[in-house]
Protein backbone atom coordinates (compact mmCIF):
# COMPACT_ATOMS: atom_id res chain seq x y z
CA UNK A 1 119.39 75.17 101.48
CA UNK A 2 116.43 72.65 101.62
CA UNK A 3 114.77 72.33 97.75
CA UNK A 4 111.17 73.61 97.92
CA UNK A 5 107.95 71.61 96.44
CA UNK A 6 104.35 73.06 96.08
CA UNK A 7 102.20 70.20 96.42
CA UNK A 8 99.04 72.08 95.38
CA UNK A 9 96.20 74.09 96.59
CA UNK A 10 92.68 74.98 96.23
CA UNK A 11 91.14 78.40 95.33
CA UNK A 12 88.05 79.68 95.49
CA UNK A 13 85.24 80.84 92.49
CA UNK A 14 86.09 84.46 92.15
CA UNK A 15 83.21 86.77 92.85
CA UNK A 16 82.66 90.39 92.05
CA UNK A 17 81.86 93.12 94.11
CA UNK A 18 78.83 92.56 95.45
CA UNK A 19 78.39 89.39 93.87
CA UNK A 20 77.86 85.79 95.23
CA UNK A 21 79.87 86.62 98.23
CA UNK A 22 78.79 89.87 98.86
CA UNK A 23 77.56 88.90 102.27
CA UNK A 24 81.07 86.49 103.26
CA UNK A 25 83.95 88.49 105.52
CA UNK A 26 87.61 88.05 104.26
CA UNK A 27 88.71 86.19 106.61
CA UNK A 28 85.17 83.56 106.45
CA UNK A 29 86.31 82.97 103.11
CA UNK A 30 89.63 82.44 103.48
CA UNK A 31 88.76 79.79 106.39
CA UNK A 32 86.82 77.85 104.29
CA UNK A 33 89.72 77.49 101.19
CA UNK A 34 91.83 76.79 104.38
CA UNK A 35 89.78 73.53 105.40
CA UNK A 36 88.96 72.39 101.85
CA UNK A 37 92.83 72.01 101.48
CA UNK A 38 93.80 70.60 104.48
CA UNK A 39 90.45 68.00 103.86
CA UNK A 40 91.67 67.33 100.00
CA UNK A 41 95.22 66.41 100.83
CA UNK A 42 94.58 64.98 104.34
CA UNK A 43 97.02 67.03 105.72
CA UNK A 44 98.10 66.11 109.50
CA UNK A 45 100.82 68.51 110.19
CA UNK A 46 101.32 72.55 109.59
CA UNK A 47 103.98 74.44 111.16
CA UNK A 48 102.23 77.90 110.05
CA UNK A 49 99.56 80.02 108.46
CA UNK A 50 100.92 82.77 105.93
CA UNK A 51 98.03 84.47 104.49
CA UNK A 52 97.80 87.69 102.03
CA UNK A 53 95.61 90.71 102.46
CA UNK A 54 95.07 94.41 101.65
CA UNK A 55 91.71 95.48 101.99
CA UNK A 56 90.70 93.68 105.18
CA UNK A 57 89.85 94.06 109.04
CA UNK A 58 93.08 94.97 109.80
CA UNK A 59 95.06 93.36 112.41
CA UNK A 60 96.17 89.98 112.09
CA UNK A 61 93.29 88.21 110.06
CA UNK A 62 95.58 85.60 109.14
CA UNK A 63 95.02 84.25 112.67
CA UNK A 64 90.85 84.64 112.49
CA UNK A 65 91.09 83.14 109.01
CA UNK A 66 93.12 79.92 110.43
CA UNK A 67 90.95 79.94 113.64
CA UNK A 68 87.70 80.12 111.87
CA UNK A 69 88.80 77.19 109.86
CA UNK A 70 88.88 75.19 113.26
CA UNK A 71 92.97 74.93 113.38
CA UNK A 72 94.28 73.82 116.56
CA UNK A 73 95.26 77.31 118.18
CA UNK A 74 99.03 75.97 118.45
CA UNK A 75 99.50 76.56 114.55
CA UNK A 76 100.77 80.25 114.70
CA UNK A 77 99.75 82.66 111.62
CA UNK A 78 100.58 85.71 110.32
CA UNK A 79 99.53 88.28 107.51
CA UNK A 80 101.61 89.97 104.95
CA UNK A 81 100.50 93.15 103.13
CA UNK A 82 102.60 93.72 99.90
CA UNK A 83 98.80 95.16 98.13
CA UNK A 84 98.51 93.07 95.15
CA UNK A 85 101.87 91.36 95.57
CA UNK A 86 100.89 89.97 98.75
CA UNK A 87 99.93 86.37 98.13
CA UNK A 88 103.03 85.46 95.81
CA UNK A 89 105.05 87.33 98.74
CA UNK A 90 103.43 85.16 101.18
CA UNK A 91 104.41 82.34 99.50
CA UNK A 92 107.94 83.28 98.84
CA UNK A 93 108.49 83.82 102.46
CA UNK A 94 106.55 80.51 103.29
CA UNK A 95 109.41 79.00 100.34
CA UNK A 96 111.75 81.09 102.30
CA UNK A 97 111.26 79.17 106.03
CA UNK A 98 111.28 76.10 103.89
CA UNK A 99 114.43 75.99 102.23
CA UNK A 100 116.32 77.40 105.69
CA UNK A 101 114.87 74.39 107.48
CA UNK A 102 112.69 77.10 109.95
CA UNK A 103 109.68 75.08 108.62
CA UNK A 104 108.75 71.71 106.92
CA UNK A 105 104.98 72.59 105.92
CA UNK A 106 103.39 76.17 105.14
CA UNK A 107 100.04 76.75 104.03
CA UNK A 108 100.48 79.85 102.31
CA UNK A 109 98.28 82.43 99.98
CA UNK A 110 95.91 84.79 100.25
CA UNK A 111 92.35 86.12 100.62
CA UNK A 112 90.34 89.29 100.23
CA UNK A 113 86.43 90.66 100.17
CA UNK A 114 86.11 94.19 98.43
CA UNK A 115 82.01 93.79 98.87
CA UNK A 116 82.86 93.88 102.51
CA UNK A 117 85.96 95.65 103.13
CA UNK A 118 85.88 98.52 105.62
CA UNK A 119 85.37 102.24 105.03
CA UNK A 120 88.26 104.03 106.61
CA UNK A 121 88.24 108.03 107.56
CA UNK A 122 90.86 110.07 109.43
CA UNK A 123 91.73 110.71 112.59
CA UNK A 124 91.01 114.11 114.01
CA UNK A 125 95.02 114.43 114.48
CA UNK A 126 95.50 113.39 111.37
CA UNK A 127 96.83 116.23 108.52
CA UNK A 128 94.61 114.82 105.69
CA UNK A 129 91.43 115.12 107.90
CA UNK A 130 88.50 116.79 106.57
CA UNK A 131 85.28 116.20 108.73
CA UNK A 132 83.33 113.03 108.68
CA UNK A 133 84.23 111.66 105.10
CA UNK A 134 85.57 108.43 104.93
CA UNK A 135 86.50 106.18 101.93
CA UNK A 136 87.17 102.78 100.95
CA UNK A 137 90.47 103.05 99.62
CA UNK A 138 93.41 100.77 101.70
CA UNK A 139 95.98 103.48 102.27
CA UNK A 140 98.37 105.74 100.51
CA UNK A 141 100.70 104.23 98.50
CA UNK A 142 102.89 107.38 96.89
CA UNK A 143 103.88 110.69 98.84
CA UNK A 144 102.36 112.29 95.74
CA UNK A 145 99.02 110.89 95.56
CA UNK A 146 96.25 110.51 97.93
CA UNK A 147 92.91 109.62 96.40
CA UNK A 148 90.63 106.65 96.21
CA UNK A 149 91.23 106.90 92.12
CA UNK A 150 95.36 106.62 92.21
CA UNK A 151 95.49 103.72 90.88
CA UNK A 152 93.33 104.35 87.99
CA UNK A 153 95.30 107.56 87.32
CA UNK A 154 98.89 105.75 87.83
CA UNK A 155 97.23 103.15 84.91
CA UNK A 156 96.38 106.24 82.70
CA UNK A 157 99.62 107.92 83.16
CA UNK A 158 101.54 104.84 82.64
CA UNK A 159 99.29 104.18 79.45
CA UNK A 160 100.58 108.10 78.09
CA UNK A 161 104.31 107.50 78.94
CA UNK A 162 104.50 104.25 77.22
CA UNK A 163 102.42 105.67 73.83
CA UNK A 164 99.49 102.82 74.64
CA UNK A 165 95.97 103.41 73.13
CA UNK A 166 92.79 102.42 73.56
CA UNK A 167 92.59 99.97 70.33
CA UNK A 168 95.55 98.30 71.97
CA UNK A 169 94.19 97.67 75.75
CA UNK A 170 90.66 96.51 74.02
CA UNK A 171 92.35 93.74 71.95
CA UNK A 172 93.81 92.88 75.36
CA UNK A 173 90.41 92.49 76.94
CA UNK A 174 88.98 90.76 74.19
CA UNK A 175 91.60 87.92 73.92
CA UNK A 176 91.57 87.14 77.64
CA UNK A 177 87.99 86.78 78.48
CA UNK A 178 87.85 84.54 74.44
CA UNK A 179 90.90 82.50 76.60
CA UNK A 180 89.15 82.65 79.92
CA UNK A 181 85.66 81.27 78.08
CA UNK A 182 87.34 78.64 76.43
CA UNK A 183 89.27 77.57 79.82
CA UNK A 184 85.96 77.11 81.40
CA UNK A 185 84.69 74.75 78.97
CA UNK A 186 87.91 72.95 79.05
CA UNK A 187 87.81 72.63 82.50
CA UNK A 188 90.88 73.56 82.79
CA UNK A 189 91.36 74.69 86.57
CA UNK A 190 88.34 72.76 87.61
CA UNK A 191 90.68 70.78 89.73
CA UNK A 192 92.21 73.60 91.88
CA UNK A 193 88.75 75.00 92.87
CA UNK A 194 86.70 74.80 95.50
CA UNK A 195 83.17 75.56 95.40
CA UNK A 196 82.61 77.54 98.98
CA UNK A 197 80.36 79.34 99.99
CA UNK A 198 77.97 78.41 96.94
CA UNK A 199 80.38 79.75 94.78
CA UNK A 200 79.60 77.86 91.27
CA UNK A 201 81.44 80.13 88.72
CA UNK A 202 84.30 83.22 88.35
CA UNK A 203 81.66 86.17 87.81
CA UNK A 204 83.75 88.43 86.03
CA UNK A 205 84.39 85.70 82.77
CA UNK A 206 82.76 87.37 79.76
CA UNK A 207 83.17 84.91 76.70
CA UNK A 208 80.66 86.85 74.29
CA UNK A 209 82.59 90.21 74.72
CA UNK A 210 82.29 91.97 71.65
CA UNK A 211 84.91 95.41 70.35
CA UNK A 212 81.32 97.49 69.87
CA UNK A 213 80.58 97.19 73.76
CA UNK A 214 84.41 98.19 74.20
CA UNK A 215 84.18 101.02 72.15
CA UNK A 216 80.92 102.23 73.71
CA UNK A 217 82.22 102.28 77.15
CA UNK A 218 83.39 105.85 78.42
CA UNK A 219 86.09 106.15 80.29
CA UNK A 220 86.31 105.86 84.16
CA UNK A 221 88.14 109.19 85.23
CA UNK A 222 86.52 112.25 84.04
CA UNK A 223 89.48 113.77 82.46
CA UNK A 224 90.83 110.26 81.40
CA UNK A 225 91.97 108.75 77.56
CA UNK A 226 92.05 105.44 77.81
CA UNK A 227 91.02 103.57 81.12
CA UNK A 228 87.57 101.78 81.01
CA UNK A 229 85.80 99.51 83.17
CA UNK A 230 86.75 96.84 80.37
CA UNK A 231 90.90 97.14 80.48
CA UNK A 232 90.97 97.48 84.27
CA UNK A 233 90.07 94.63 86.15
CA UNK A 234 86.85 94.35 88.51
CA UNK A 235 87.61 94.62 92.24
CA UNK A 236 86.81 90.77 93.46
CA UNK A 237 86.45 88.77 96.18
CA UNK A 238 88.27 85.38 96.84
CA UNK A 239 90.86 83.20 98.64
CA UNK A 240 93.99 80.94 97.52
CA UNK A 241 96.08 78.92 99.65
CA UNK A 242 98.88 76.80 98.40
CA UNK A 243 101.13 73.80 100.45
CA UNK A 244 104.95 74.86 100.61
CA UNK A 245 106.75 71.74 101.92
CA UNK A 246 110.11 70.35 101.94
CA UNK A 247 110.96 67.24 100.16
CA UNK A 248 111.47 65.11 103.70
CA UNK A 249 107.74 66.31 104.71
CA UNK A 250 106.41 65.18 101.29
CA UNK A 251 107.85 61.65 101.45
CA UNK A 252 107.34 60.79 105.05
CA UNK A 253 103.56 62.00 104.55
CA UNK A 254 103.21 60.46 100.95
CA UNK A 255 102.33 63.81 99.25
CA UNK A 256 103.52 64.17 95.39
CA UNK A 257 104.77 67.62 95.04
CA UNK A 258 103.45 69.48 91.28
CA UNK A 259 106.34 71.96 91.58
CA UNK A 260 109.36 72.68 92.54
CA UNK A 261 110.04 76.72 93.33
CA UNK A 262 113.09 77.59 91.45
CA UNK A 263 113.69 81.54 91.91
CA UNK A 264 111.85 84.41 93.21
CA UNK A 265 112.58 87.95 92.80
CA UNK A 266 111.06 91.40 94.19
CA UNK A 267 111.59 94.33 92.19
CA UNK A 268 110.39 98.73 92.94
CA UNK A 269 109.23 100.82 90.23
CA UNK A 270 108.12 103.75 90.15
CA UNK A 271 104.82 104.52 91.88
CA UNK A 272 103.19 106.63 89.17
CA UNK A 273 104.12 104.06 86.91
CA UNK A 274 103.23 100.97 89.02
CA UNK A 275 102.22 98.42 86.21
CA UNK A 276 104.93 98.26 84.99
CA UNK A 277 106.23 96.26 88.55
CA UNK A 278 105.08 93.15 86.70
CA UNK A 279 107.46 93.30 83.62
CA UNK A 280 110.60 94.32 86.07
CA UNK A 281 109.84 91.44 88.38
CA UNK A 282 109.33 89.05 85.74
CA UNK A 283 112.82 90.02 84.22
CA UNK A 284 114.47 90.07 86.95
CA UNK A 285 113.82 86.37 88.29
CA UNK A 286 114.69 85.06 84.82
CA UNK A 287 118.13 87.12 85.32
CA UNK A 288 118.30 85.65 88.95
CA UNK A 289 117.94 81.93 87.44
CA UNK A 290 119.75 82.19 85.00
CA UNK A 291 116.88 81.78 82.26
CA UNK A 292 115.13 83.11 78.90
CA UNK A 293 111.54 84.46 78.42
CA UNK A 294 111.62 81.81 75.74
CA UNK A 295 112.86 79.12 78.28
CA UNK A 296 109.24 79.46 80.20
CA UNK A 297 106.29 77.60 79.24
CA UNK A 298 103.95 79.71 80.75
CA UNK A 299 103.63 82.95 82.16
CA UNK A 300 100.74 83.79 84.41
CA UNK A 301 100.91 87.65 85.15
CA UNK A 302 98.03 89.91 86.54
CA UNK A 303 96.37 91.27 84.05
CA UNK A 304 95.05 94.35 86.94
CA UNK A 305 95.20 96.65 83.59
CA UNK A 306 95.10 95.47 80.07
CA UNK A 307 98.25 97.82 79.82
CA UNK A 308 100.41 95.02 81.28
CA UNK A 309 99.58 92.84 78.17
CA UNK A 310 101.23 95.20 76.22
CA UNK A 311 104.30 96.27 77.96
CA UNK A 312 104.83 92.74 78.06
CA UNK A 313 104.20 92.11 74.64
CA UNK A 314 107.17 95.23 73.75
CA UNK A 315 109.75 93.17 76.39
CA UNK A 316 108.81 89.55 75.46
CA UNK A 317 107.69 89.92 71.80
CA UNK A 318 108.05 86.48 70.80
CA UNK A 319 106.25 84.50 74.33
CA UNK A 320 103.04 86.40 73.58
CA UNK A 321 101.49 82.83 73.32
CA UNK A 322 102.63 81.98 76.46
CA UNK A 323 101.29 84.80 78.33
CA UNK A 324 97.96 84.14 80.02
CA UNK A 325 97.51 81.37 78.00
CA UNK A 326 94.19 80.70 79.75
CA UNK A 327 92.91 84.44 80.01
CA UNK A 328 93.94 86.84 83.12
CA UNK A 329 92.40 88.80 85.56
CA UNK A 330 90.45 90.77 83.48
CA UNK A 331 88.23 88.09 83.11
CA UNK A 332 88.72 86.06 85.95
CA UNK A 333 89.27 88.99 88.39
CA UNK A 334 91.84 90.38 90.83
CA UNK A 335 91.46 89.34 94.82
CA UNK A 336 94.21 91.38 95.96
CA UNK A 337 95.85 89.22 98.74
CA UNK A 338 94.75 86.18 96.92
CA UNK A 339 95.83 86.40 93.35
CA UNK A 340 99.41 85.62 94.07
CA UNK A 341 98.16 82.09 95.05
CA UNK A 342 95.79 82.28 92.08
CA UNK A 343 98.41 83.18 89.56
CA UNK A 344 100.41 79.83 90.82
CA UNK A 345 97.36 77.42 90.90
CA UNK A 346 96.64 78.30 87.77
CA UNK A 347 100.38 78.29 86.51
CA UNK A 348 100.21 74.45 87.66
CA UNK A 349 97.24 73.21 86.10
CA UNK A 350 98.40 75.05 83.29
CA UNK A 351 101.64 73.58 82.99
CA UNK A 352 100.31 69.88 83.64
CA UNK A 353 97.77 70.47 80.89
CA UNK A 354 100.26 71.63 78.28
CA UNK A 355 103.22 68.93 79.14
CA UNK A 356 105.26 72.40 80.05
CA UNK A 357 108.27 72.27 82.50
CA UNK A 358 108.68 75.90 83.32
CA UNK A 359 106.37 78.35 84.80
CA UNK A 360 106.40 82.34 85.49
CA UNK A 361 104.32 84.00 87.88
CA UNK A 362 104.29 87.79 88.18
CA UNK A 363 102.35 90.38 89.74
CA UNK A 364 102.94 94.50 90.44
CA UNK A 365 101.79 96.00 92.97
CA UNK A 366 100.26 99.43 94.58
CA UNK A 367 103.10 101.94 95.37
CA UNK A 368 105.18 100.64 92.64
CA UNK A 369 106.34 97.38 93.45
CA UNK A 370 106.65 94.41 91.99
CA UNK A 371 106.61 90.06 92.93
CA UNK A 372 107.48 86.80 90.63
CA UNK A 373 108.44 83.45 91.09
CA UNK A 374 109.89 80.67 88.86
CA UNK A 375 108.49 77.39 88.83
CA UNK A 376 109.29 74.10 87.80
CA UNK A 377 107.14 70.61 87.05
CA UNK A 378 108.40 67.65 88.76
């Protein structure tokens, strides 16, 4: 099997619902990441388009996202919906078609637009039909739950199995959006983004957050304990695309690969208890390479619920500094296909700005389910 390099990739400004890209399609976005990458590392060959998404058109918007960017129609495309897993899985299967010598350059990632994602309603046939209403949830993602709030209510059980309060999720919130702040004026991923669309800043980023607004804040679901609009992340809009190449296509094009992918691992969980997907699959690709949580540098996992802080804090207790080191999606937001690519952009810069060597990104997702992938500077 072929060794794997990410070269890099560009990702958008992450807006929030409704925000600065409240008027841009999913798939207009994720064109214009597409040509900003291609354009930045003068790219002159792509076997394929892999592209995430879970709250989109439907069909294959992969395709309209690669088309709209003005590829030549002979570069084929395709769109992968693992819900919030679905950019890392893109790339893993773009790493996947590498390393069997099916491809020699991917362009893989994600994109997604909740301020313009469709409503959806039943169909007539349909058991769950009930008149005219329609909603914007995706889909279903457990036989026992069916409601445009299951995720929310899969946090708050999750939060009541595993004895997590709400003092515990706010110190969560706080640090990340402190890290986030203090990333921005760094600079720190400055040079994986790409200002489209007008885009000039992540919306969600709130250094000044203070533990009297999180204390104020009630509690999303009615009957709920512990989930606020503060410990779950925004719904976002936003694209990511990444360059999956093998060694031969980097040298005979000149490219100088970042990374080097050196395990990835899926994992299921149980769908009432679905944050905890990004623990499991974090675990399990250090058991599949053979490695330590202290053996990774950084870990960049998606911070959809302030909850996944601190089951990873109780498995990892003593690579709490490397987790998020740069604040999560709390601040910086969560768009869906995109984040995988997200999580690994910012693994990269992160690693390059800290001398690190290792890299772990991880990610659950709806319907218990879980993504992560080991990386390694070269």
């Amino acid at each position: 099997m072929n060794d794997v390099y990410i070269i890099g990739g560009l990702r958008s400004y992450i807006g929030v619902y409704n925000g600065m890209y409240r008027h841009v399609p999913a798939e207009k976005l994720g064109a214009a990441v597409l040509q900003e990458v291609i354009c930045a590392y003068g790219l002159v060959r792509i076997d394929e388009i892999i592209g995430g998404n879970s709250v989109g058109c439907g069909g294959n918007i992969t395709r309209l996202a690669a088309l709209e960017a003005g590829l030549d129609v002979s570069v084929p495309a395709v769109t992968v919906d693992m819900q919030c897993c679905s950019g890392l899985e893109s790339i893993a299967i773009a790493a996947a078609k590498v390393a069997s010598g099916q491809a020699e350059c991917i362009l893989a990632g994600g994109f997604d637009s909740a301020s313009t994602q469709p409503r959806r309603s039943c169909h007539p046939n349909h058991p769950a039909y009930r008149g005219d209403e329609n909603w914007y949830m995706t889909a279903q993602f457990s036989p026992q739950v069916w409601s445009e709030d299951c995720m929310l209510r899969c946090a708050e059980y999750t939060a009541e199995q595993f004895h997590i309060t709400r003092e515990m999720l706010d110190a969560w919130v706080l640090r990340s959006h402190a890290l986030a702040g203090e990333a921005v004026r760094e600079g720190v991923f400055q040079p994986c983004i790409a200002p489209v669309w007008g885009g000039a800043r992540d919306e969600g980023i709130r250094p000044a957050m203070r533990p009297q607004l999180l204390r104020r804040l009630k509690t999303v679901l009615p009957d709920g304990t512990v989930i606020t609009a503060a410990n779950a992340c925004l719904t976002n809009d936003g694209a990511a695309f990444v360059i999956v190449c093998s060694p031969a296509y980097a040298r005979r094009y000149g490219l100088k690969p970042a990374v080097k992918i050196r395990g990835v691992a899926s994992c299921g969980a149980d769908p009432m208890l679905s944050p905890v997907g990004a623990v499991q699959a974090a675990e399990a690709v250090l058991t599949r390479c053979g490695l330590h949580g202290e053996d990774i540098d950084i870990f960049e996992i998606n911070e959809a619920f302030a909850l996944i802080g601190e089951l990873f804090a109780r498995q990892f207790p003593r690579c709490v500094a490397a987790y998020n080191p740069f604040g999560g999606a709390l601040a910086y937001g969560h768009p869906y296909g995109a984040t995988g690519a997200v999580l690994l952009l910012h693994a990269i810069e992160g690693l390059r700005t800290r001398d690190g060597a290792l890299g772990c990104c991880s990610i659950a997702g709806a319907g218990g389910l879980g993504k992560a992938m080991i990386i390694e500077r070269v």
